[in-house]
C-alpha atoms as a PDB file:
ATOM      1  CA  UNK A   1     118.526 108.945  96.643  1.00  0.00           C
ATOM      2  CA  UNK A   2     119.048 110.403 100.228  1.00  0.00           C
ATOM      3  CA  UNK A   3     122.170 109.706 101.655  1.00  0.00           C
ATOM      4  CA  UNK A   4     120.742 110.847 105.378  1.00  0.00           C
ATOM      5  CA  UNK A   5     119.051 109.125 107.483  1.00  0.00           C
ATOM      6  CA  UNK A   6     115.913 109.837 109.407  1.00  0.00           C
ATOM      7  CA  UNK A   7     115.167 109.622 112.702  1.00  0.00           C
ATOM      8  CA  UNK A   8     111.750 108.416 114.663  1.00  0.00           C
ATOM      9  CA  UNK A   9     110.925 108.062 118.313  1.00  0.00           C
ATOM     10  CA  UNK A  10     111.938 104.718 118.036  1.00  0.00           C
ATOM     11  CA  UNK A  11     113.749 103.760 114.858  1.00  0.00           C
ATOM     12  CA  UNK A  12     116.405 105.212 112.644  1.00  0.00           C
ATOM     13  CA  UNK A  13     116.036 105.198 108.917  1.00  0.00           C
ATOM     14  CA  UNK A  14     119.131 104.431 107.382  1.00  0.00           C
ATOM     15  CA  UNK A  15     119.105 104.983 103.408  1.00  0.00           C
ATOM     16  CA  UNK A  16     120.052 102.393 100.833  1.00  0.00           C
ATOM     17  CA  UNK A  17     123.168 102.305  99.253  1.00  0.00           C
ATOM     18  CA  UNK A  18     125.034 100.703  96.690  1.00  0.00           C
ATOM     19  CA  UNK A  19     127.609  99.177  98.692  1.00  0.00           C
ATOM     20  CA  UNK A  20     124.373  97.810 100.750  1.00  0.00           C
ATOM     21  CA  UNK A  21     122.900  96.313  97.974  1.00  0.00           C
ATOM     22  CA  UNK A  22     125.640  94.179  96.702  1.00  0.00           C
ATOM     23  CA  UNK A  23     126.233  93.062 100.129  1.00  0.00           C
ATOM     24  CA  UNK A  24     122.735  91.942 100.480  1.00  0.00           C
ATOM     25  CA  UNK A  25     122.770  90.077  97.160  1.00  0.00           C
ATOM     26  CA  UNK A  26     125.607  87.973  97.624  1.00  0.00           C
ATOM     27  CA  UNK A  27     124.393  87.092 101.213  1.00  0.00           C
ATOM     28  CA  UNK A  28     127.668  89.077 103.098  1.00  0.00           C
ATOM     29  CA  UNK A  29     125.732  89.241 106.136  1.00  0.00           C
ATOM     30  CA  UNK A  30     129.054  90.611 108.499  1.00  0.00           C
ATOM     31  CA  UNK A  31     129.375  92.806 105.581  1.00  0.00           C
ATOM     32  CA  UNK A  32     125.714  94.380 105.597  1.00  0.00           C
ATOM     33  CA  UNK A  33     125.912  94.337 109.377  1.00  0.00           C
ATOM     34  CA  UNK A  34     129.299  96.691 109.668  1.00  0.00           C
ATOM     35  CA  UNK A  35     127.605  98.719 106.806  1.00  0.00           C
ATOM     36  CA  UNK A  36     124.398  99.494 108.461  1.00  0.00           C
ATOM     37  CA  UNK A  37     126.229  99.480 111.941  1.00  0.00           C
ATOM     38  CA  UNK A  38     122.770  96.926 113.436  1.00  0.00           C
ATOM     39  CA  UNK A  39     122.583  93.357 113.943  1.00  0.00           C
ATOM     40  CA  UNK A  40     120.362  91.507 111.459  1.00  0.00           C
ATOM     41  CA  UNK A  41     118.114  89.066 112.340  1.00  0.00           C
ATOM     42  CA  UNK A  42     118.213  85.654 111.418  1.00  0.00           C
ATOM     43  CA  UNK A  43     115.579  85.537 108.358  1.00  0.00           C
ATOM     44  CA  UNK A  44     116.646  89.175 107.248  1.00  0.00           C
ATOM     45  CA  UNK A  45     116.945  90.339 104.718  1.00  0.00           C
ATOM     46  CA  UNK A  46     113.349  88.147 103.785  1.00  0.00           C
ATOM     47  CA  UNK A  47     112.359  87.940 100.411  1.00  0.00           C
ATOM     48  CA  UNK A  48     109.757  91.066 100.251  1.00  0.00           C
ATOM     49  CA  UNK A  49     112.835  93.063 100.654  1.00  0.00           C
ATOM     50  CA  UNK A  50     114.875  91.741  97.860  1.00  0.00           C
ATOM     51  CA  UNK A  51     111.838  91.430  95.829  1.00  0.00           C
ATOM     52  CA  UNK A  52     110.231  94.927  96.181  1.00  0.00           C
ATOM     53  CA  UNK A  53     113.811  96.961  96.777  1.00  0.00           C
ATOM     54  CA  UNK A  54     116.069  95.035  94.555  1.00  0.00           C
ATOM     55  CA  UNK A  55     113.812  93.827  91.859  1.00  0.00           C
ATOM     56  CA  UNK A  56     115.569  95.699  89.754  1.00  0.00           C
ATOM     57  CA  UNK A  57     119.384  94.148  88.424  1.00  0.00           C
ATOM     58  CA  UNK A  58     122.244  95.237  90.334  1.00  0.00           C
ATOM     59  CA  UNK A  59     123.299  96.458  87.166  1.00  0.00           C
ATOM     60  CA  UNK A  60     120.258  98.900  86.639  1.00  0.00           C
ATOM     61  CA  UNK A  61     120.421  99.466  90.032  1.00  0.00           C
ATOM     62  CA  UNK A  62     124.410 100.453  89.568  1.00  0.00           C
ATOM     63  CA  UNK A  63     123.655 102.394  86.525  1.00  0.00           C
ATOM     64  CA  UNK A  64     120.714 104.814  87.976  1.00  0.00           C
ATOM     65  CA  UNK A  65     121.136 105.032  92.310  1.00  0.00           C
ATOM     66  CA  UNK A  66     119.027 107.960  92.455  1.00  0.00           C
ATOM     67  CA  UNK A  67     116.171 106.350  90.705  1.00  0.00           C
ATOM     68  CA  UNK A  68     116.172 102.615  91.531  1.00  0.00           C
ATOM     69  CA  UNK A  69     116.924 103.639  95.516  1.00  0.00           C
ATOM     70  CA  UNK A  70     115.201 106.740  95.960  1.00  0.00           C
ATOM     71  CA  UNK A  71     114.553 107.257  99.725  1.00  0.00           C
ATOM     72  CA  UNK A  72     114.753 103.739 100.427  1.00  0.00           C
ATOM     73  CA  UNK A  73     115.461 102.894 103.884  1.00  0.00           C
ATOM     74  CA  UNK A  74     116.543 100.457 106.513  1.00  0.00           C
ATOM     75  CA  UNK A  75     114.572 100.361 109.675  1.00  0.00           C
ATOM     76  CA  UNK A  76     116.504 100.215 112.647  1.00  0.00           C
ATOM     77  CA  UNK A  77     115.831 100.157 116.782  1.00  0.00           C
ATOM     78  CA  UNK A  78     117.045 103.027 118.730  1.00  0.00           C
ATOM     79  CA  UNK A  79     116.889 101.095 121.813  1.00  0.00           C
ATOM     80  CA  UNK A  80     119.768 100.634 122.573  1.00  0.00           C
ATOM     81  CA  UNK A  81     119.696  96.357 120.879  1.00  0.00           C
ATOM     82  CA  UNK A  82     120.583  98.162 117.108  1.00  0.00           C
ATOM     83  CA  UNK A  83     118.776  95.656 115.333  1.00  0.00           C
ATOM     84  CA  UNK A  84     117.490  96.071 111.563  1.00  0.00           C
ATOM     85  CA  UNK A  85     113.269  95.613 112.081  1.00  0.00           C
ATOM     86  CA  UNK A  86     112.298  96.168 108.610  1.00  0.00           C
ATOM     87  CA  UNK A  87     112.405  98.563 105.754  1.00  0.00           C
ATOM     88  CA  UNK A  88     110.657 101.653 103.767  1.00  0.00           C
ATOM     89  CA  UNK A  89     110.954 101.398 100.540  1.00  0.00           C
ATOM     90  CA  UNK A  90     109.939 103.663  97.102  1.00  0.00           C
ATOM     91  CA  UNK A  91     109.399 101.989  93.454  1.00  0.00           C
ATOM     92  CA  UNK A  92     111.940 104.515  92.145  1.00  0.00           C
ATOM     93  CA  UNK A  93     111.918 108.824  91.866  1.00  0.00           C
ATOM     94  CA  UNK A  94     109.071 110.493  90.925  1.00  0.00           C
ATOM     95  CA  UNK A  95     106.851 109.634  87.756  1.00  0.00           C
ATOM     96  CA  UNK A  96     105.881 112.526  85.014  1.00  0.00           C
ATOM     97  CA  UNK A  97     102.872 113.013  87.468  1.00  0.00           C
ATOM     98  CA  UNK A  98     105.059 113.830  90.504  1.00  0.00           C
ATOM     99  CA  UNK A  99     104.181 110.505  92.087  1.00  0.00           C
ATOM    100  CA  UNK A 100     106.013 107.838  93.987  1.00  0.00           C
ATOM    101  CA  UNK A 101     105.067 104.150  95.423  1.00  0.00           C
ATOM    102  CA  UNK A 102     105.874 103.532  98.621  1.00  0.00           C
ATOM    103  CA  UNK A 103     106.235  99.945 100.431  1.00  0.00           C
ATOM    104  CA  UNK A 104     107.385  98.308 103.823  1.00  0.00           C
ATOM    105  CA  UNK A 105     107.718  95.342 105.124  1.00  0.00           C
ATOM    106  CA  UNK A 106     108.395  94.691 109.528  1.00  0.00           C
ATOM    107  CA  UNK A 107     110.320  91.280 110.609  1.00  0.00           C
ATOM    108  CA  UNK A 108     107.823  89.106 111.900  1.00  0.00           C
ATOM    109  CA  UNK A 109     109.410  89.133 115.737  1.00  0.00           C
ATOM    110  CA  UNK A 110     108.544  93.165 115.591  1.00  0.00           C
ATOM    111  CA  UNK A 111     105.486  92.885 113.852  1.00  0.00           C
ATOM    112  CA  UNK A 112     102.375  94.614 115.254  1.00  0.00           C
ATOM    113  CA  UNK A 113     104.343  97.114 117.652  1.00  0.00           C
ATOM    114  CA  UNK A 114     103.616 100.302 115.512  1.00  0.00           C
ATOM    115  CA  UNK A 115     106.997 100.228 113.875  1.00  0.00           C
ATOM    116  CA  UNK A 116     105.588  99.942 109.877  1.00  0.00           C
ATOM    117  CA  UNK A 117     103.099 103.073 111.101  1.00  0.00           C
ATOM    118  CA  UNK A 118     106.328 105.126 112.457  1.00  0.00           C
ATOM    119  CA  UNK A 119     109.072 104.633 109.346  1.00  0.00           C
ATOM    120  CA  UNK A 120     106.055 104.479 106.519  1.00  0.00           C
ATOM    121  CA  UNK A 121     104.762 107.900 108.268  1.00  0.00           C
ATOM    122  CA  UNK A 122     108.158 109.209 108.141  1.00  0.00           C
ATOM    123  CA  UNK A 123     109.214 108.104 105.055  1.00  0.00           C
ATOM    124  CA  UNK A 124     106.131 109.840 103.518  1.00  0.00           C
ATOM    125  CA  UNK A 125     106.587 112.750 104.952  1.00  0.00           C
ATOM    126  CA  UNK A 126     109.938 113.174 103.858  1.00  0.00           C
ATOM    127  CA  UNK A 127     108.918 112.430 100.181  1.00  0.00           C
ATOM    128  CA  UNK A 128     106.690 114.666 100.375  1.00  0.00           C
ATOM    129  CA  UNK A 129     108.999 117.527 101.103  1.00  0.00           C
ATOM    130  CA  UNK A 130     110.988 116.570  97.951  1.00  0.00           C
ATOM    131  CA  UNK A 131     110.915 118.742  95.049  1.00  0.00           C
ATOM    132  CA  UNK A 132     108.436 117.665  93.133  1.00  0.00           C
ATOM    133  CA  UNK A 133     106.805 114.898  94.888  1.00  0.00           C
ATOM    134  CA  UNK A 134     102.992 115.707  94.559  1.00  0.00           C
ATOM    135  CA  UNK A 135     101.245 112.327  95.674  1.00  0.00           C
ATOM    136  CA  UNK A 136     102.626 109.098  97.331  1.00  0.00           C
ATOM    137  CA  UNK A 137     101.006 105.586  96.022  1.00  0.00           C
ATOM    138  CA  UNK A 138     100.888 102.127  97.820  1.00  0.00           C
ATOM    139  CA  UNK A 139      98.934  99.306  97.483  1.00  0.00           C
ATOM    140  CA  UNK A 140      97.776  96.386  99.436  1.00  0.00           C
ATOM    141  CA  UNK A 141      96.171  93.075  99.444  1.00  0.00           C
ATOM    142  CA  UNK A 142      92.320  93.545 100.478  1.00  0.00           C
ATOM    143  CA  UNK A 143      92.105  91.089 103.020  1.00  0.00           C
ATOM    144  CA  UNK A 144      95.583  92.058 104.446  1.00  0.00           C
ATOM    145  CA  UNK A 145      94.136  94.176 107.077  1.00  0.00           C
ATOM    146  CA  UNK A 146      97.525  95.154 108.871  1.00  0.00           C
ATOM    147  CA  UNK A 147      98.709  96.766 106.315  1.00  0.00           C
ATOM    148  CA  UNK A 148      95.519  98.568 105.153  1.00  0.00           C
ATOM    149  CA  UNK A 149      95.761  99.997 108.908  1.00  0.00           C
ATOM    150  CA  UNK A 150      99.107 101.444 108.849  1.00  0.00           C
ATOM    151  CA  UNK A 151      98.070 102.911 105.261  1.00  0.00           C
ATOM    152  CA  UNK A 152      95.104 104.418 107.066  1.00  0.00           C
ATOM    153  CA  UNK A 153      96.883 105.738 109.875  1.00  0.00           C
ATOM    154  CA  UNK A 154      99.725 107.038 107.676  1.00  0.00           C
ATOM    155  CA  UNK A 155      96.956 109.197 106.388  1.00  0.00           C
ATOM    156  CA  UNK A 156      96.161 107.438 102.815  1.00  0.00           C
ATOM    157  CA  UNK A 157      92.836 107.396 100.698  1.00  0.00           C
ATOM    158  CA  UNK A 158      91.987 104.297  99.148  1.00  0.00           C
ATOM    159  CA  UNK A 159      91.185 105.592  95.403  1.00  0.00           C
ATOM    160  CA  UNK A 160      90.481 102.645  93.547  1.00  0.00           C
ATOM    161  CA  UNK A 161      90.988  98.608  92.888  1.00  0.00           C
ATOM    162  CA  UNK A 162      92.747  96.369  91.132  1.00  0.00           C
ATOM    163  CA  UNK A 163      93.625  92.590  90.420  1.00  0.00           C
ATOM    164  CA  UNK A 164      97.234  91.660  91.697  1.00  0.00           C
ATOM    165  CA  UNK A 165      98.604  88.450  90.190  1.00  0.00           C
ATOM    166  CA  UNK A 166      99.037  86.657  92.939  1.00  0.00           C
ATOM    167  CA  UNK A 167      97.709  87.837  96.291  1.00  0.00           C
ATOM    168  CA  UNK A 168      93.735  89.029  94.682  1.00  0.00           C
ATOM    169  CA  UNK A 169      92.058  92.056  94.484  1.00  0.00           C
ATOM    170  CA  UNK A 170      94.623  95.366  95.026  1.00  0.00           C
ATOM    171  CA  UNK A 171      93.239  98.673  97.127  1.00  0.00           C
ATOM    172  CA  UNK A 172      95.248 101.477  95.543  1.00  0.00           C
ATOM    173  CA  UNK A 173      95.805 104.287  98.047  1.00  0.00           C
ATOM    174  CA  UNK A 174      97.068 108.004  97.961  1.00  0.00           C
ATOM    175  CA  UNK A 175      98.506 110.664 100.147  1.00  0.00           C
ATOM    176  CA  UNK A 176      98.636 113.873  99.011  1.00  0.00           C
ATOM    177  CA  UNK A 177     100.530 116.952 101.147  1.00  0.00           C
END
């Protein structure tokens, strides 16, 4: 877990916490707002974030920080407005392999403005420079063709397919250093 944030042309990265999490969970919204220091939006956080970052139980998540929150991330605007646009999120520390899963998710009123590109791009960069990260994972719907772009651009392979539960077929990508 990375308790500093990182910083983009346009967004700062603030990491995860604890505190954060049970916030978010029991819906303290003036709470998560003084703790990340950046106005929420209305539908934040959406259900891709609580699904994909706090799948886990708070209890897990309580138990093991540096696993279950590894270089997860808040996206927030540098503009001046401080306003949380999304976040960056890992599927927990490093496997046996040296690999980590990445995934992101951009409120829909900031969608399609480069923002997923700048904080995934980041994000994988900085995993990268961890000790021993050796590959970043993500995966994606097929037909969801936003997100195969910012993959693309973020410098990921597709390496291979599989069938998701619900959304269809899966293209598994990698990044390697």
């Amino acid at each position: 877990m990375s308790h500093l944030p990182l910083f983009t042309p346009r967004l700062e990265l603030v990491p995860i916490t604890i505190p954060l999490v049970e916030a978010v969970m029991s819906n303290r919204r003036v709470e998560v707002e003084a703790i990340l220091e950046a106005r929420m939006p209305e539908a934040w956080p959406g259900p891709a974030l609580i699904e994909r970052a706090f799948s886990a139980s708070l209890e897990r998540i309580r138990a093991s920080p540096n696993v279950r929150l590894w270089g997860d991330r808040v996206m927030i605007s540098r503009d001046g407005s401080r306003r949380v646009i999304g976040s960056v999120v890992f599927h927990g520390a490093p496997d046996e392999e040296g690999a980590v899963e990445v995934a992101y998710g951009v409120e829909h009123e900031s969608q399609q403005m480069g923002y997923a590109t700048e904080a995934t791009d980041a994000s994988v960069v900085w995993a990268l420079a961890q000790p021993g990260v050796r590959l970043v994972r993500a995966t994606t719907p097929s037909w969801h063709a936003a997100s195969r772009r910012v993959l693309e651009k973020c410098g990921f392979r597709v390496v291979g397919t599989r069938e998701g539960d619900l959304v269809g077929e899966l293209l598994e990508f990698e990044r390697h250093p």
